[in-house]
C-alpha atoms as a PDB file:
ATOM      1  CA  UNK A   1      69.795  88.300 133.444  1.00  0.00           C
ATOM      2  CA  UNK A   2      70.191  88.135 137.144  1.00  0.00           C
ATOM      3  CA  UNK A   3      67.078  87.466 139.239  1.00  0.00           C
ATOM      4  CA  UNK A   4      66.480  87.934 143.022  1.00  0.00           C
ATOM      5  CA  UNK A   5      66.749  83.876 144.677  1.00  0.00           C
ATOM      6  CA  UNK A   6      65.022  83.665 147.424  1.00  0.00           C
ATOM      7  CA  UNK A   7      66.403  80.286 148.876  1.00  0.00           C
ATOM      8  CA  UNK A   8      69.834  81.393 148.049  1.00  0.00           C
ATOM      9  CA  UNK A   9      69.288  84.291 150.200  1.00  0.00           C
ATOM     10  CA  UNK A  10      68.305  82.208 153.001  1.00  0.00           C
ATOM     11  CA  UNK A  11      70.758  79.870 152.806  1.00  0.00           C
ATOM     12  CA  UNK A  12      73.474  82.860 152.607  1.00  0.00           C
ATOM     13  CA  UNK A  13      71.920  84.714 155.508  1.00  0.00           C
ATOM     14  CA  UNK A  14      71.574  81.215 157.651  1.00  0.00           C
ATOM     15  CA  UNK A  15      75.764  81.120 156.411  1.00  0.00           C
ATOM     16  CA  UNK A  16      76.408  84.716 157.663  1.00  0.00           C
ATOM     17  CA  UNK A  17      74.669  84.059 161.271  1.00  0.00           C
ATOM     18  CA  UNK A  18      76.517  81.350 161.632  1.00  0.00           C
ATOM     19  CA  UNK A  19      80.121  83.234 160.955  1.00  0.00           C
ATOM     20  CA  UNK A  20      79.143  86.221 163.002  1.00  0.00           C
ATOM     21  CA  UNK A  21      82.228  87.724 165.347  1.00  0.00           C
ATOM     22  CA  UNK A  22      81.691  89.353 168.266  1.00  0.00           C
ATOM     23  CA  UNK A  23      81.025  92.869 166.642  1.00  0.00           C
ATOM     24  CA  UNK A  24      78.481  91.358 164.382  1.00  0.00           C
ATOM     25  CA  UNK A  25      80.410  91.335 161.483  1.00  0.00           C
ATOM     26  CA  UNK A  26      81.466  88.088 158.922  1.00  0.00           C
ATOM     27  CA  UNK A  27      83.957  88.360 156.701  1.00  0.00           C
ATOM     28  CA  UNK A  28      83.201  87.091 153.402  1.00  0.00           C
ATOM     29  CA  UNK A  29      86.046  87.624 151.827  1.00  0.00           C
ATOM     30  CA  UNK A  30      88.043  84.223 150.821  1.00  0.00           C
ATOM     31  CA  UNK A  31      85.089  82.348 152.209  1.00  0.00           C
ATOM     32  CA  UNK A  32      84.270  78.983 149.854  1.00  0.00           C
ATOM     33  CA  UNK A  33      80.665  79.713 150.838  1.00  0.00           C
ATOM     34  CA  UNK A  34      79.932  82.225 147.867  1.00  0.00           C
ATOM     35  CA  UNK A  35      79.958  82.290 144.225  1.00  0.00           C
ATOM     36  CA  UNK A  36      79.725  84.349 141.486  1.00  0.00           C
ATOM     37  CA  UNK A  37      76.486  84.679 140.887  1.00  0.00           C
ATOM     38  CA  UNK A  38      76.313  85.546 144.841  1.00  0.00           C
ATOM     39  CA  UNK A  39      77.162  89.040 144.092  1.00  0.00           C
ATOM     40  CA  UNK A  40      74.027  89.921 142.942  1.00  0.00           C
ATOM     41  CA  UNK A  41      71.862  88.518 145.720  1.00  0.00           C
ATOM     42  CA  UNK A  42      74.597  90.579 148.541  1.00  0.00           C
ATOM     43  CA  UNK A  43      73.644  93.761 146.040  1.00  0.00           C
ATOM     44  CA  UNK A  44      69.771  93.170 146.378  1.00  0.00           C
ATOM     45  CA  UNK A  45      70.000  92.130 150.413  1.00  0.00           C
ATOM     46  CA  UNK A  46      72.223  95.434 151.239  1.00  0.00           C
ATOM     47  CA  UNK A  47      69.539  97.550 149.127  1.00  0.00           C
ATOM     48  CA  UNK A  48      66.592  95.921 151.352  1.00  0.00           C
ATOM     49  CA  UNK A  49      68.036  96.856 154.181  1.00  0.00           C
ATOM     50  CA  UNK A  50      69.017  92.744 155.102  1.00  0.00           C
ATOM     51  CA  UNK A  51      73.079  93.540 155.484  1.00  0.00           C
ATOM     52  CA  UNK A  52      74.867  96.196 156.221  1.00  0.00           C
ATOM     53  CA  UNK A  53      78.347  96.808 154.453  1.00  0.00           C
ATOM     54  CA  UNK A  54      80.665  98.705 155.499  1.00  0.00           C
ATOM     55  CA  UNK A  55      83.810 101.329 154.486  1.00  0.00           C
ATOM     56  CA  UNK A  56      85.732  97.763 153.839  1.00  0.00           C
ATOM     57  CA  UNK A  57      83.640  97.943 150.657  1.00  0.00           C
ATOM     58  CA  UNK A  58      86.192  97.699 147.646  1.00  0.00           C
ATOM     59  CA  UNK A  59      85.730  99.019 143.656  1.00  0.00           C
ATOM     60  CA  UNK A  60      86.723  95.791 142.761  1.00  0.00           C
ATOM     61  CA  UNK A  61      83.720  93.690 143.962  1.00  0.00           C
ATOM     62  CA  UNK A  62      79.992  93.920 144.333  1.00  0.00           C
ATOM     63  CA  UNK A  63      80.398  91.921 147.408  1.00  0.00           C
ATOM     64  CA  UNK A  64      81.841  93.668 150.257  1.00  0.00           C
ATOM     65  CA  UNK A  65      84.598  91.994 152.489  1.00  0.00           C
ATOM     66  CA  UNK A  66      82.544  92.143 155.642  1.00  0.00           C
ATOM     67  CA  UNK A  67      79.192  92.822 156.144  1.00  0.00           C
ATOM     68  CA  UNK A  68      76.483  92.651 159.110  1.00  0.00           C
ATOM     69  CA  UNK A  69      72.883  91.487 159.040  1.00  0.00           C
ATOM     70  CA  UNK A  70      70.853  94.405 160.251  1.00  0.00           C
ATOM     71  CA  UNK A  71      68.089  94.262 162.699  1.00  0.00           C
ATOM     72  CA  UNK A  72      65.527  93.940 159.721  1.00  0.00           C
ATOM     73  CA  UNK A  73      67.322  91.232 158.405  1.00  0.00           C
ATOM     74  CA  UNK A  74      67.508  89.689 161.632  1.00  0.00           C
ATOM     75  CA  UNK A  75      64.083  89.569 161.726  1.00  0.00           C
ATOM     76  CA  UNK A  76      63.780  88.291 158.025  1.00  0.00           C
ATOM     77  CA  UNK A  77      65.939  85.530 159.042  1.00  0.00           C
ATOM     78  CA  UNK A  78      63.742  84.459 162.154  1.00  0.00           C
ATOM     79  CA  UNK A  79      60.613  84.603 160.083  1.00  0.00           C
ATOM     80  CA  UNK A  80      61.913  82.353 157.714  1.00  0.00           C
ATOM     81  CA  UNK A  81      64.862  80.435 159.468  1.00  0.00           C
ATOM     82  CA  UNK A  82      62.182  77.142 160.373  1.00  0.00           C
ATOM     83  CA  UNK A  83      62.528  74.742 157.259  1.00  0.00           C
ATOM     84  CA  UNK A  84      58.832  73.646 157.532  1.00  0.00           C
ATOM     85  CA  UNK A  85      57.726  77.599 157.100  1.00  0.00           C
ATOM     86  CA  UNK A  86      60.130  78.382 154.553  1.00  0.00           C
ATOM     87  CA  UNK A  87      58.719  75.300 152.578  1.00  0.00           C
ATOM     88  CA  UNK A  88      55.087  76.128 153.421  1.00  0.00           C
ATOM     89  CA  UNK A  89      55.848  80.091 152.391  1.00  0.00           C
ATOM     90  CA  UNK A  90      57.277  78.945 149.107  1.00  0.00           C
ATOM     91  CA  UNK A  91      54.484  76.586 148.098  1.00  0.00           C
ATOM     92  CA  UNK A  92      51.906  79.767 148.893  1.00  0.00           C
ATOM     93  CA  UNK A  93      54.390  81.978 146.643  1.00  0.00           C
ATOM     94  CA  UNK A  94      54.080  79.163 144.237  1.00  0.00           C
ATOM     95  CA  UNK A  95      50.381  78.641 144.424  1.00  0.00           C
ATOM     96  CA  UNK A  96      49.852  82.602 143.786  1.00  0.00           C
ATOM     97  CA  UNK A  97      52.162  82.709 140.281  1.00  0.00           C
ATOM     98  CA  UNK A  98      55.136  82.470 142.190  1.00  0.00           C
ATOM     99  CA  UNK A  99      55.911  86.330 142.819  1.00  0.00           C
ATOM    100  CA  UNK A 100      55.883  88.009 145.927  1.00  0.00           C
ATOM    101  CA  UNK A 101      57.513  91.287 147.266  1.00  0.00           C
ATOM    102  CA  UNK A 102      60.192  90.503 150.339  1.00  0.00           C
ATOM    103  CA  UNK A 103      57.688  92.272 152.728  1.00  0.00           C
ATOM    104  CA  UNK A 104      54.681  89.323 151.218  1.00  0.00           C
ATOM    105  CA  UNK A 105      57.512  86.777 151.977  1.00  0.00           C
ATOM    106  CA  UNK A 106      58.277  87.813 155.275  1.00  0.00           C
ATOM    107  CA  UNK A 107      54.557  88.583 156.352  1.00  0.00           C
ATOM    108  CA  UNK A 108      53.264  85.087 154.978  1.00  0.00           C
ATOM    109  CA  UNK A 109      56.454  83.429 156.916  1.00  0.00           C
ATOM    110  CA  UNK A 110      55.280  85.832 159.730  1.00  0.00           C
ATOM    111  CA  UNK A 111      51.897  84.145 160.019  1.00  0.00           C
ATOM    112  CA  UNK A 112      52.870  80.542 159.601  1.00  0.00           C
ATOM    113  CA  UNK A 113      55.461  81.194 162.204  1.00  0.00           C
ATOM    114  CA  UNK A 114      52.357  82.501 164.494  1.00  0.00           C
ATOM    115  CA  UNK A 115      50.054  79.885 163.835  1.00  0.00           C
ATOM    116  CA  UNK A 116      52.689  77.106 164.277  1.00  0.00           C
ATOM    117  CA  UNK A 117      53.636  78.877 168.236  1.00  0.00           C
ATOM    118  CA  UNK A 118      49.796  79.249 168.911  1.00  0.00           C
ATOM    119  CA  UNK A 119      49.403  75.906 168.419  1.00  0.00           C
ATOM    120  CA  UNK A 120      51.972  74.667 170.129  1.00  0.00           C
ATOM    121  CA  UNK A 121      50.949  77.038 172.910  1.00  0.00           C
ATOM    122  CA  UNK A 122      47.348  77.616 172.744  1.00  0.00           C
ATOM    123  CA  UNK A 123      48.238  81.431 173.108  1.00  0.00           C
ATOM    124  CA  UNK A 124      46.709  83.408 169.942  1.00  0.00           C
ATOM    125  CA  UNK A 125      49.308  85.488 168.521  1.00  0.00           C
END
């Protein structure tokens, strides 16, 4: 049974920034990045709204040949991109059973994210 992976959705999203072209899109297609069991994490990020595919979408794969990470995923991505709040997210996941809905990860990452700028800053966020 396939399960949603949180950290392999980071770590494909922090992939995709990286191979964006100048229209947004990366090409996944070919790319040594991916595996099988990838397919099923593109499937759940495209239904949350995360990527975008597009008409290059083929029958013969779940994973489209180029896709773009949306605005929401954008933000997804900068709420969890710091390694120190991803790790501190996860252990609060952890510490609360261990499930959470993408909108719990993101708003937990969210807040961590604030706390860590206010006190670098001294601004409340």
């Amino acid at each position: 049974m396939a399960k949603r992976d949180l950290n392999r959705i980071r770590d494909i999203l922090l992939h995709l920034e990286g191979q964006e072209s100048d229209d947004g899109y990366v090409w996944t297609r070919g790319d040594e990045f991916y595996v099988a069991s990838d397919d099923y994490q593109f499937t759940l990020m495209t239904q949350a709204g995360i990527l975008s595919d597009d008409e290059y979408r083929t029958m013969a794969t779940i994973v489209p040949d180029r896709v773009m990470i949306t605005f929401q995923g954008h933000d997804y991505l900068d709420a969890i991109r710091d390694q120190g709040v991803w790790e501190k997210t996860k252990a609060a996941v952890a510490e609360t059973g261990g499930n959470a809905t993408l909108e719990i990860v993101k708003a937990l990452a969210l807040g961590l994210l604030k706390k860590k700028i206010s006190q670098h800053t001294g601004i409340d966020l």
